[in-house]
Protein backbone atom coordinates (compact mmCIF):
# COMPACT_ATOMS: atom_id res chain seq x y z
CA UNK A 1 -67.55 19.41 92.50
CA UNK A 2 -67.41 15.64 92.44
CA UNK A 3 -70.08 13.44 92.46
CA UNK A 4 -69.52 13.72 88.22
CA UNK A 5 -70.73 17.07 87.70
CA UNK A 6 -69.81 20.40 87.73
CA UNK A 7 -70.87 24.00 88.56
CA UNK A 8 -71.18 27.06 86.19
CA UNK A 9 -70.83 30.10 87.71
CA UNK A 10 -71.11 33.45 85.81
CA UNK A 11 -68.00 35.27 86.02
CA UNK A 12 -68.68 37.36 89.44
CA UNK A 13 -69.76 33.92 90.63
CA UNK A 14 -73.30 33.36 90.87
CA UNK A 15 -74.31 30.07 90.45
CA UNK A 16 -76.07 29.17 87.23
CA UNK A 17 -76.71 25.73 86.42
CA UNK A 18 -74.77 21.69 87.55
CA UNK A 19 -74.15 19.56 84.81
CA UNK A 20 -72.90 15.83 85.29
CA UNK A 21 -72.03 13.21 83.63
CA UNK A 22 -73.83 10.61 85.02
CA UNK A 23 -70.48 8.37 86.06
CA UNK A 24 -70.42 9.52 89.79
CA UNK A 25 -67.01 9.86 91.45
CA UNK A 26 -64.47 13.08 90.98
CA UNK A 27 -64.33 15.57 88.68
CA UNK A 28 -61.09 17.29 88.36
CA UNK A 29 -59.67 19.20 85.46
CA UNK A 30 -61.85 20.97 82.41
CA UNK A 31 -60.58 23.27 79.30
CA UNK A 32 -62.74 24.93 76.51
CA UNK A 33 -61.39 24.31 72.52
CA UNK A 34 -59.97 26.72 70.45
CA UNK A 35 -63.43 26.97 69.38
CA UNK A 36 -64.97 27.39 72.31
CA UNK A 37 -68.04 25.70 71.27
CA UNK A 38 -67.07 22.57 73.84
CA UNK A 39 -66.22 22.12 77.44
CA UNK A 40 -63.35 19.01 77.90
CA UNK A 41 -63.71 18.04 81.39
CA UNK A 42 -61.96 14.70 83.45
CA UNK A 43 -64.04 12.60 85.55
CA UNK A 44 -60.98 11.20 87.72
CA UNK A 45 -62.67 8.22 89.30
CA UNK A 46 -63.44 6.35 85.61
CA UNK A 47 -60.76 7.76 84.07
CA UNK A 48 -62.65 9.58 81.22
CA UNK A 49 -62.50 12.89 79.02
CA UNK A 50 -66.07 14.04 79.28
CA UNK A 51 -67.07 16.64 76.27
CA UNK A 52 -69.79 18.87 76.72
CA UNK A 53 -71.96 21.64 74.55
CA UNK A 54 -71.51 24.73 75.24
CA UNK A 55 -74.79 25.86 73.86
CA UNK A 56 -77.41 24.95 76.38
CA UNK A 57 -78.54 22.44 77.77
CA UNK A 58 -74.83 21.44 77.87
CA UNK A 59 -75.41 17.90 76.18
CA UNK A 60 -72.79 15.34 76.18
CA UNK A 61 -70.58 15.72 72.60
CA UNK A 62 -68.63 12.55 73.47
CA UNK A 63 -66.74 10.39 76.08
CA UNK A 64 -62.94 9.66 75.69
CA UNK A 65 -61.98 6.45 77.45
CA UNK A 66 -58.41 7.12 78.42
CA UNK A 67 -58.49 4.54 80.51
CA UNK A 68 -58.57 1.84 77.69
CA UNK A 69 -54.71 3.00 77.00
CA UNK A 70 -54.44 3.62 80.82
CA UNK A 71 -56.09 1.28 83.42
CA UNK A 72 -56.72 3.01 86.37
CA UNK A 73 -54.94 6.30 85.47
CA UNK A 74 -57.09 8.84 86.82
CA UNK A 75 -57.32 11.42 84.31
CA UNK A 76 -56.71 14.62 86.22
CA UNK A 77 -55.71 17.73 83.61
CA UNK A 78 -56.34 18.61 80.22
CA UNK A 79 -55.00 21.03 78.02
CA UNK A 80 -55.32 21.66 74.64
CA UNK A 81 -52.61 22.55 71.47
CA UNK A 82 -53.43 25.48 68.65
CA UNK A 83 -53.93 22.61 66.04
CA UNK A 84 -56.65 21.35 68.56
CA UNK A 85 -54.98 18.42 69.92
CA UNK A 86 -55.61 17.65 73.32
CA UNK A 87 -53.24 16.33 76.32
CA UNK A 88 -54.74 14.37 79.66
CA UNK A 89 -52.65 13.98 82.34
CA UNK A 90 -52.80 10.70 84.29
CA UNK A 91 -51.16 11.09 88.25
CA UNK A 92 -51.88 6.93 88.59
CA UNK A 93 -51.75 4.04 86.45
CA UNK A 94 -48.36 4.34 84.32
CA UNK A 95 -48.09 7.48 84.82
CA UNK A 96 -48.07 9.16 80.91
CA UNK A 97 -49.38 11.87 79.48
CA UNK A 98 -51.54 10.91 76.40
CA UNK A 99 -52.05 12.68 73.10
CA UNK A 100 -55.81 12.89 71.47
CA UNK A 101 -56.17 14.65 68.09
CA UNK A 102 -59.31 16.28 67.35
CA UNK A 103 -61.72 14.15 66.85
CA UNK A 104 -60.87 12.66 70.47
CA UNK A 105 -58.69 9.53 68.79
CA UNK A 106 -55.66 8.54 70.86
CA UNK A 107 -52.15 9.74 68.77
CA UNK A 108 -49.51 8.95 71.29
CA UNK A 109 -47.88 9.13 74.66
CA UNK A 110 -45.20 10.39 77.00
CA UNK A 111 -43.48 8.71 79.94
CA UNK A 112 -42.46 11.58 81.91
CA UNK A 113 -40.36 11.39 84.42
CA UNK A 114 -42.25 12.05 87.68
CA UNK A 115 -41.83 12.40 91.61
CA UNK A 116 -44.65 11.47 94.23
CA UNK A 117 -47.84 11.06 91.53
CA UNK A 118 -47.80 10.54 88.14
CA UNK A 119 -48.41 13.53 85.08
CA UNK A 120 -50.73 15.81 87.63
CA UNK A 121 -51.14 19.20 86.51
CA UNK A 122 -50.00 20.57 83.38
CA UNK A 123 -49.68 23.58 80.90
CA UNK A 124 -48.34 23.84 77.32
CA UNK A 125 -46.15 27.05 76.17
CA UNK A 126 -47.14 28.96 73.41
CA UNK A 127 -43.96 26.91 71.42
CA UNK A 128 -46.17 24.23 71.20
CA UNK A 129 -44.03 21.81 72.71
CA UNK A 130 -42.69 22.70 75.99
CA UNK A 131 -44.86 21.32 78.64
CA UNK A 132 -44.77 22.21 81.96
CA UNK A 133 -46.37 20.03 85.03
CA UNK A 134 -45.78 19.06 88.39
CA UNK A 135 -46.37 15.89 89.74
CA UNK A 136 -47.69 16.86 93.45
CA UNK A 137 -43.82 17.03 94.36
CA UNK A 138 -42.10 20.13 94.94
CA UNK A 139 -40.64 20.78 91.13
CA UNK A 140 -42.78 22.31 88.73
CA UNK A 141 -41.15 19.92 85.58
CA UNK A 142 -40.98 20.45 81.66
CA UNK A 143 -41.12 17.96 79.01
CA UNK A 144 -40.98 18.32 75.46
CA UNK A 145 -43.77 16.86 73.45
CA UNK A 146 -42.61 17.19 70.10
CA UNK A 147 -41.53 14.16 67.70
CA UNK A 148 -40.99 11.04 69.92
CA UNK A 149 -40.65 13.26 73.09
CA UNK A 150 -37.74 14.08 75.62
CA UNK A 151 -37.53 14.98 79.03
CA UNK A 152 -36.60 18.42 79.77
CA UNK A 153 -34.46 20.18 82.69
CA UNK A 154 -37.01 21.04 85.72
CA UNK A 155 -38.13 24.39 85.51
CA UNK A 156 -38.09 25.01 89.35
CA UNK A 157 -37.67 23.54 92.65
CA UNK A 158 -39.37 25.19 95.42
CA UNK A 159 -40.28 22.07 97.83
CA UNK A 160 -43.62 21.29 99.43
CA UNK A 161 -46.70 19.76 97.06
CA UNK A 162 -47.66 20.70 93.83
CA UNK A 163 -50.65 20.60 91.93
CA UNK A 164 -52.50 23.21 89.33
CA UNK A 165 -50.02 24.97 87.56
CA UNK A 166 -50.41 27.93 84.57
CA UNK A 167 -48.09 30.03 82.04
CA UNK A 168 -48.31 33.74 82.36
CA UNK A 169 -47.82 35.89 79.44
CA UNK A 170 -46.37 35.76 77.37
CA UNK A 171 -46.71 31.54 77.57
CA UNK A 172 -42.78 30.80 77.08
CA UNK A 173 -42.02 30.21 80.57
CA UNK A 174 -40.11 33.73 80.30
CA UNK A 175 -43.29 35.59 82.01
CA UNK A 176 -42.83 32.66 84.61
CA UNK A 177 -45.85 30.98 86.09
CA UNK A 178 -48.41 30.39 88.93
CA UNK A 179 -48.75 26.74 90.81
CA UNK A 180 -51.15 25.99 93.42
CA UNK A 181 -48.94 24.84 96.52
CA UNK A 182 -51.11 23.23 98.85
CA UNK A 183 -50.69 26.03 102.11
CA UNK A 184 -50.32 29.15 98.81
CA UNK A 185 -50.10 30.31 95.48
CA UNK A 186 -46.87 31.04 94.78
CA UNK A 187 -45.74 33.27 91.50
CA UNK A 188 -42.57 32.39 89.81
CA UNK A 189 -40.34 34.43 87.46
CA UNK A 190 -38.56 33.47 84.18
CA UNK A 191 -36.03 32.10 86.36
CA UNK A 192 -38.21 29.56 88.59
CA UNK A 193 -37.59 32.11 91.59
CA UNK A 194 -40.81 32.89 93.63
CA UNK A 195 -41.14 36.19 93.86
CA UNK A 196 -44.70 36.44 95.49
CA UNK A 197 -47.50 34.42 97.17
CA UNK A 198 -51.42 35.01 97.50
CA UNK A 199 -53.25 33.41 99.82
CA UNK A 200 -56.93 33.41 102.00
CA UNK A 201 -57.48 32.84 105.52
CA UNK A 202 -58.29 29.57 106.80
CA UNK A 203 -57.50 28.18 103.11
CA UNK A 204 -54.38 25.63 103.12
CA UNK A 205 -55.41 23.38 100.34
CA UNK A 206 -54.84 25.35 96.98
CA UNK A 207 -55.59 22.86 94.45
CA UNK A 208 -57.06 24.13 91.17
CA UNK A 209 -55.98 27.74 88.96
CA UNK A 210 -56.84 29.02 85.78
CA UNK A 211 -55.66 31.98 84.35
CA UNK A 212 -57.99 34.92 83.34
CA UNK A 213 -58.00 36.28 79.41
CA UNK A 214 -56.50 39.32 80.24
CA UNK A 215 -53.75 37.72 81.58
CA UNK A 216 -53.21 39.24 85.28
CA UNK A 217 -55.74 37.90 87.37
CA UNK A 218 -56.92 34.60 88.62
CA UNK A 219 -59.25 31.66 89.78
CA UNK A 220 -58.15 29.62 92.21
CA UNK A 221 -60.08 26.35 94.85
CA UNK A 222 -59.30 24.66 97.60
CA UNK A 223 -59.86 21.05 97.88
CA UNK A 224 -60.27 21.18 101.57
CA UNK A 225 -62.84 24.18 101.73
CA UNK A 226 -64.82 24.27 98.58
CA UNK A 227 -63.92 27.71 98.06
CA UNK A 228 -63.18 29.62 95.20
CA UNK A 229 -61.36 32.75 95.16
């Protein structure tokens, strides 16, 4: 919610508790580890991986300056492997993905190709490699981040701006995928074809998704409201 902190909401959305980070300035993406004993969350403005607790009070674990390997990068997403690595997206600076193991210590990174800003939004499939992001264009783009890395083919092109993206089951790209589009929330197939939108009235700035557990519902905000549906 900017400002460097974030809400917690239970999960029929009554507000609980704020937590910050004490930097200021925008807060963007978050992801639990495979643990789920810590909250990874991007403070945009500084550049940072913020770790939380999750036990309460939510006390900070540790700071990740991606912005030592990236000046001025904004980190934006982050998304974690099964062997607990961690990826941070960067829309600004040069542009890269980076590659933390673990222990938050920087392992590599990946010049993707990109279109109007940078590595934005991202999601890894469940080969471990594969990842998909857009880069607030209109293709939703796949790079593989495997060995020294390659770009991939695009996975679709369906115009307008781009930003949260996520894998639905069963994570290959086969289930297709949802991606915030700015005006909706478009689903698309195996194939990269939409076949369906959701969308709110008086919402046209779809920004952030996550997927639910079970796999067919989401959460989704829009920058311009504040709202969360």
């Amino acid at each position: 919610v900017a400002g460097g902190s974030y809400n917690v909401y239970d999960n029929v959305g009554v507000f609980k508790e704020t937590v910050s980070d004490g930097l200021g300035g925008f807060t963007t993406g978050c992801a639990f580890n495979g643990a789920l004993d810590k909250l990874y969350t991007t403070n945009f403005s500084s550049t940072k991986v913020v770790v939380y607790n999750d036990v309460s009070p939510h006390t900070i674990a540790q700071t990740v300056d991606t912005n030592a390997i990236n000046a001025g990068g904004h980190s934006e997403s982050v998304v974690f492997a099964a062997n607990g690595d961690f990826y941070v997206g960067h829309p600004d600076g040069d542009d890269d993905i980076q590659r933390y193991n673990s222990a938050g210590v920087y392992q590599q990174s990946y010049d993707v190709a990109i279109e109007a800003r940078g590595s934005d939004w991202m999601d890894l499939a469940a080969d471990q490699q594969t990842m998909f992001y857009t880069s607030e264009g209109g293709l939703v783009k796949r790079y593989d981040v495997s060995g020294a890395g390659a770009q991939l083919a695009d996975f679709a092109a369906i115009g307008g701006i781009n930003f949260a993206l996520r894998l639905l089951p069963p994570g290959d790209g086969s289930g297709g995928l949802l991606v915030a589009h700015t005006a909706d929330i478009k689903r698309l197939d195996g194939t990269g074809a939409v076949v369906q939108t959701y969308d709110a009235p008086g919402e046209d700035g779809w920004f952030s998704l996550n997927l639910d557990p079970n796999g067919t519902s989401f959460w989704a905000g829009d920058f311009g409201t504040n709202n969360f549906y």
